[in-house]
N, C-alpha and C. Protein backbone atom coordinates (compact mmCIF):
# COMPACT_ATOMS: atom_id res chain seq x y z
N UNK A 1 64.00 203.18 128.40
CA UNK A 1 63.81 202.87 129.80
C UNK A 1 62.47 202.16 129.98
N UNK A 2 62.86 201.09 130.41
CA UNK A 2 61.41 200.50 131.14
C UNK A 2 60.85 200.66 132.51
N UNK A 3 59.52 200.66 132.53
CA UNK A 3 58.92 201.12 133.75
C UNK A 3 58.32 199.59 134.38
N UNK A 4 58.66 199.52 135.40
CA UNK A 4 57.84 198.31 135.72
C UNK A 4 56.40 198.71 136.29
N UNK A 5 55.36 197.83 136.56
CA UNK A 5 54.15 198.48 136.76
C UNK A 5 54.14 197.84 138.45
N UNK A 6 53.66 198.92 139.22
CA UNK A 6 53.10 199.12 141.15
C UNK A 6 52.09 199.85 141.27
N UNK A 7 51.92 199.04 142.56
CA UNK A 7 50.44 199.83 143.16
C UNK A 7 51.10 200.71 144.07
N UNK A 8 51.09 201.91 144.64
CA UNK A 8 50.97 202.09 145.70
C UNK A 8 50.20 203.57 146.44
N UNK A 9 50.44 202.20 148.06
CA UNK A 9 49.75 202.54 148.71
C UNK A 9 50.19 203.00 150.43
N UNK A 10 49.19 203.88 150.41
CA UNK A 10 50.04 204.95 151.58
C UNK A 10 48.50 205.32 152.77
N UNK A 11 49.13 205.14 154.17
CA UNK A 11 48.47 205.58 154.80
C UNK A 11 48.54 206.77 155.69
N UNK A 12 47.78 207.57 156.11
CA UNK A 12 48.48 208.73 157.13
C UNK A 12 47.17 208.64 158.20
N UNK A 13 47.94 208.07 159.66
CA UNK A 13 46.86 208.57 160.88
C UNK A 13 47.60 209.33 161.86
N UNK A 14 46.69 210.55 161.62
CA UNK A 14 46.91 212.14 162.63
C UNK A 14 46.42 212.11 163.74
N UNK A 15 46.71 212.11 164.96
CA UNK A 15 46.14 212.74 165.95
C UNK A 15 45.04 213.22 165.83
N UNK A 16 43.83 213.03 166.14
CA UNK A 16 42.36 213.80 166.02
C UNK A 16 41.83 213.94 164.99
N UNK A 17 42.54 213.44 163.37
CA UNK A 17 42.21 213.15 162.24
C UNK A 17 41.64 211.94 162.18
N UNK A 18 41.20 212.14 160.77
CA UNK A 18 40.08 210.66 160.38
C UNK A 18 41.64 209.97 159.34
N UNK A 19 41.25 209.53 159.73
CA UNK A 19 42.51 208.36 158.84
C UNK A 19 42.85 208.63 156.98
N UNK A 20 43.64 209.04 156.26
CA UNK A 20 43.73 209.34 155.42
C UNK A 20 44.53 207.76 154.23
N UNK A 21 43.64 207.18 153.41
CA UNK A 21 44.42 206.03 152.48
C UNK A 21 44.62 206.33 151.39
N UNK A 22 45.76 206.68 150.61
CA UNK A 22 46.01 206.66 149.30
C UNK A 22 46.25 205.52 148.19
N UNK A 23 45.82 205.21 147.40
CA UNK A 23 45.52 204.46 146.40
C UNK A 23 46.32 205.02 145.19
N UNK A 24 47.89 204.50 144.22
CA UNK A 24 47.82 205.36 143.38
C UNK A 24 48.26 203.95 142.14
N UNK A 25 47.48 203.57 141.11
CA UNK A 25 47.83 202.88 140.20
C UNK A 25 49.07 202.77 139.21
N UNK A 26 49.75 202.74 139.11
CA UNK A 26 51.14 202.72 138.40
C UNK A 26 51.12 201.38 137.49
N UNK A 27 50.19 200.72 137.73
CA UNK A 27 50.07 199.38 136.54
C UNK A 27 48.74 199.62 135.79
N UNK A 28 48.84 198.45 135.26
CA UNK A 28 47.53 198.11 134.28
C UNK A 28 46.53 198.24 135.05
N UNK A 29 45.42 198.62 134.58
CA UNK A 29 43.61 198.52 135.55
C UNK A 29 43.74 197.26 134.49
N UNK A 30 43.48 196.27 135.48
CA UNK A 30 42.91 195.31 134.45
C UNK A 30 41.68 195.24 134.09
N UNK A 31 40.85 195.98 134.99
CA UNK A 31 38.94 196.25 134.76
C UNK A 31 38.87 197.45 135.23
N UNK A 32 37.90 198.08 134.53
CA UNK A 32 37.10 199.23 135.19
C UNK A 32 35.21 198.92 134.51
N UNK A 33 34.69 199.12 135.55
CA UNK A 33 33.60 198.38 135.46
C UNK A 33 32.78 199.62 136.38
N UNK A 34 31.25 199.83 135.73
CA UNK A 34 30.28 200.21 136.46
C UNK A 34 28.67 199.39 136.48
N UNK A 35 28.13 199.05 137.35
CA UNK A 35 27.11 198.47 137.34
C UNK A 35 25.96 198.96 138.62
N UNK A 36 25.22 198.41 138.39
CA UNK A 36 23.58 198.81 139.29
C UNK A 36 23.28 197.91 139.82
N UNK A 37 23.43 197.58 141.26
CA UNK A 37 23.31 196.51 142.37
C UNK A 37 21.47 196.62 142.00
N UNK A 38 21.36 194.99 142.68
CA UNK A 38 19.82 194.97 142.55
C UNK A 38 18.63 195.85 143.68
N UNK A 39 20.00 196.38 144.50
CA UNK A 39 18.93 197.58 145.46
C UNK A 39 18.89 199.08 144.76
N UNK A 40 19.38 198.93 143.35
CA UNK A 40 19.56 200.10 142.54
C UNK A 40 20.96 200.85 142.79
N UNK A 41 21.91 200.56 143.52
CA UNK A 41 22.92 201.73 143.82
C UNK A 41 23.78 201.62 142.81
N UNK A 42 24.30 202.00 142.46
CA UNK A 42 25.28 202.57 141.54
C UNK A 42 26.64 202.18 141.64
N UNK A 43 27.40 201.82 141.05
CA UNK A 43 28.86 201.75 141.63
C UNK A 43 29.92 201.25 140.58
N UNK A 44 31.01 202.45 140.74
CA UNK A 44 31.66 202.19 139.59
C UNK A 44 33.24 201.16 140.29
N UNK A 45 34.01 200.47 140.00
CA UNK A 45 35.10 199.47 140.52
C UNK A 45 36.15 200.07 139.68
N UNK A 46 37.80 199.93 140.17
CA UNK A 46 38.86 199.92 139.08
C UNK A 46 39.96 199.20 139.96
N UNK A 47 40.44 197.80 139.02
CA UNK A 47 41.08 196.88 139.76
C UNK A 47 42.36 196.59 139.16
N UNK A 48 43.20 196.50 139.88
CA UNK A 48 44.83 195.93 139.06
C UNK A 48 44.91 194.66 139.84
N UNK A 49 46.11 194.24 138.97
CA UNK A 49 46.20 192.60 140.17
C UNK A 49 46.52 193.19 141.87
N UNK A 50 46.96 193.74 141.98
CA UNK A 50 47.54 194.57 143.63
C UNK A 50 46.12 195.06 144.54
N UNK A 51 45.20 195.50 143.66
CA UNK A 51 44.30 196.16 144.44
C UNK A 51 43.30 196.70 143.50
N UNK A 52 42.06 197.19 144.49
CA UNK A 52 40.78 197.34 143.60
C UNK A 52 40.06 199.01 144.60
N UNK A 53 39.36 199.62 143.66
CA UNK A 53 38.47 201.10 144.48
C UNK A 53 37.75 200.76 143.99
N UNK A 54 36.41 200.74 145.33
CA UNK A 54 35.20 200.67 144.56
C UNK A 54 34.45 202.10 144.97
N UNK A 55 33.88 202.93 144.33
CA UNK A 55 33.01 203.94 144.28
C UNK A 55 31.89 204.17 144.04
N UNK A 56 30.57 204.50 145.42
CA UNK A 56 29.84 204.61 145.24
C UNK A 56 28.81 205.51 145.78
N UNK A 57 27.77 205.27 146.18
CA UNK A 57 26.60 206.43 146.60
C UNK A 57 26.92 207.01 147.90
N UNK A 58 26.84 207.83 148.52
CA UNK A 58 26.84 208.23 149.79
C UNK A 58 26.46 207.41 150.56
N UNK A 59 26.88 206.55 151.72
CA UNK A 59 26.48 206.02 152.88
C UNK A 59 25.75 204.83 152.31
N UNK A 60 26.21 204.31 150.91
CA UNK A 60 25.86 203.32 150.22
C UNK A 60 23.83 203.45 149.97
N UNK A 61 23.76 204.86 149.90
CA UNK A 61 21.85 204.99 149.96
C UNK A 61 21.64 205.15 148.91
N UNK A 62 20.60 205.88 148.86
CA UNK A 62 20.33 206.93 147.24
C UNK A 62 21.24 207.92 146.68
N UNK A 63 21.11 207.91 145.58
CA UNK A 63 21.90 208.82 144.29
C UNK A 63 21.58 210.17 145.46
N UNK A 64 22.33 211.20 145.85
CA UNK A 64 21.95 212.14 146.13
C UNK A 64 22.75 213.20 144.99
N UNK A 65 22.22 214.82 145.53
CA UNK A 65 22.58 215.65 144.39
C UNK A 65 24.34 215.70 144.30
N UNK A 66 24.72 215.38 145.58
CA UNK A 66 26.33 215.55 145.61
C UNK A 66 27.08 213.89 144.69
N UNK A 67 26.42 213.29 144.96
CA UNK A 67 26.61 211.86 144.14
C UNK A 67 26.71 211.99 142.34
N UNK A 68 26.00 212.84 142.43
CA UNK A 68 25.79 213.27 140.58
C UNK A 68 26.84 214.41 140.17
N UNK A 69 27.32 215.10 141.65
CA UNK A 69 28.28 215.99 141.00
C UNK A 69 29.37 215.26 141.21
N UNK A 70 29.93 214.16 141.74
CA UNK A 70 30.94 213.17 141.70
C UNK A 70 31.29 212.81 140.65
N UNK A 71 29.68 211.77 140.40
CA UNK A 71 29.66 210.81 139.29
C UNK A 71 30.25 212.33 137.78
N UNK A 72 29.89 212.91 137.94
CA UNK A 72 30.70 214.28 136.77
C UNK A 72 31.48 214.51 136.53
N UNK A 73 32.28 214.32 137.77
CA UNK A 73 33.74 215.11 137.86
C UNK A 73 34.37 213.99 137.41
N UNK A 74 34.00 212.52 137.64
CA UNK A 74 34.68 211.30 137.55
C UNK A 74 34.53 211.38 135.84
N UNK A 75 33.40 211.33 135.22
CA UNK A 75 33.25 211.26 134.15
C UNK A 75 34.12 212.01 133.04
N UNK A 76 34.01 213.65 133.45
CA UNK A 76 35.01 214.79 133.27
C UNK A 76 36.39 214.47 133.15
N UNK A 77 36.93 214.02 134.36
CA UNK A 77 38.26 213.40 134.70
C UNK A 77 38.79 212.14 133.87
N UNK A 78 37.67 211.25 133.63
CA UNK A 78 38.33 210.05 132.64
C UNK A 78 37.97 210.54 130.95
N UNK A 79 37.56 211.05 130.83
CA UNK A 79 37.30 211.92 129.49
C UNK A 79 38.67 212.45 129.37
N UNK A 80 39.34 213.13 129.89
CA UNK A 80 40.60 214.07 130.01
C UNK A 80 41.81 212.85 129.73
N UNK A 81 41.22 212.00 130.92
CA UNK A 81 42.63 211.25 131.03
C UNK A 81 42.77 210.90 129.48
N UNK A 82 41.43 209.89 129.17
CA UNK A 82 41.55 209.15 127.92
C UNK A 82 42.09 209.71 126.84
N UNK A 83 41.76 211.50 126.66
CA UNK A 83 42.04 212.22 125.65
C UNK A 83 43.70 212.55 125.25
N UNK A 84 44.35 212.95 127.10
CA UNK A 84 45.65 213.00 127.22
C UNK A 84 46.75 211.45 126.98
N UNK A 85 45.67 210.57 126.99
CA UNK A 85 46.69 209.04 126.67
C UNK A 85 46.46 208.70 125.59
N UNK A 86 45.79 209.20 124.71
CA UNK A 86 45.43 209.35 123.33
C UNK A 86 47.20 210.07 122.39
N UNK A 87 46.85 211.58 122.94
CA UNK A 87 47.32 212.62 122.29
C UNK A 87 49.18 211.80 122.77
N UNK A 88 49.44 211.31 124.07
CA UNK A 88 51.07 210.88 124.06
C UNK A 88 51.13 209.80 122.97
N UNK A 89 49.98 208.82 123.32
CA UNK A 89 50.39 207.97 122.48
C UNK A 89 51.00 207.68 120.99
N UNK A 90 49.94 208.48 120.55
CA UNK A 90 50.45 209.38 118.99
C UNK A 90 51.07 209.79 118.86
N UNK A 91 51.70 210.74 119.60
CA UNK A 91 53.09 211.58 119.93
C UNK A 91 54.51 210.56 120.08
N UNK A 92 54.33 209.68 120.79
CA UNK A 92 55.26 208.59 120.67
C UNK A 92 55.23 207.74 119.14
N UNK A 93 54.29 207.20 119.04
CA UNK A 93 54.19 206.37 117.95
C UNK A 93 54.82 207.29 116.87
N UNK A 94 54.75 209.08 116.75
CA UNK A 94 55.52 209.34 115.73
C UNK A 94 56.80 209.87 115.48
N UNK A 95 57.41 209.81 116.96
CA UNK A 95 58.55 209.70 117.56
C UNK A 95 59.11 208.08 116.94
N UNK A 96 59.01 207.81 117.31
CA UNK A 96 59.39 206.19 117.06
C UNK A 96 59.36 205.66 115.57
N UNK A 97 58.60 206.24 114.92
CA UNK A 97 58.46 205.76 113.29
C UNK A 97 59.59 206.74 112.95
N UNK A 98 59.31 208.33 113.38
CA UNK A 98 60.93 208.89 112.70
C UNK A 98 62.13 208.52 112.85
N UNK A 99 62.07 207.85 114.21
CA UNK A 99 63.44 207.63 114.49
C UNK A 99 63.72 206.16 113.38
N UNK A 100 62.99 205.30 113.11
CA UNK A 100 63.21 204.63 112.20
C UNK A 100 63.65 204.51 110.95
């Protein structure tokens, strides 16, 4: 089975809520990129042809302490991912050689 690759994207506005946008990648990131604007801020990007998130400092200011427990969890989180797209991949690749 082939998967074709989509972006999608979803909005929800509630009554007396702040507007809720979901972002969910289903294709290639063609970049993921972090860099340090020349006012120092921080900011990490992840873009497919469909669409791009950019992530950064609170209120676009200084690194604050909640900014560093972000930047962690993000770090944490793509550590995991990378490890879990690792471990299928292998898992397939030796799926596929047995079946050969």
């Amino acid at each position: 089975m082939t998967h074709g690759p989509y972006t999608h994207v979803s909005m929800s506005i509630d009554p007396g809520e702040r507007p809720r946008i979901g972002i969910s990648f289903y294709a290639s990131i063609t970049r993921a990129r972090a860099r340090v604007l020349e006012s120092g801020r921080p900011y990490l990007v992840l873009e497919s042809d469909e669409a791009d998130v950019t992530v950064s400092t609170t209120g676009a200011g200084p690194v604050t302490a909640e900014d560093l427990e972000v930047a962690r969890q993000i770090f944490n989180a793509a550590a995991r991912y990378l490890a879990d797209c690792e471990r299928l991949h292998a898992e397939h690749a030796q799926v596929t050689d047995s079946a050969a």
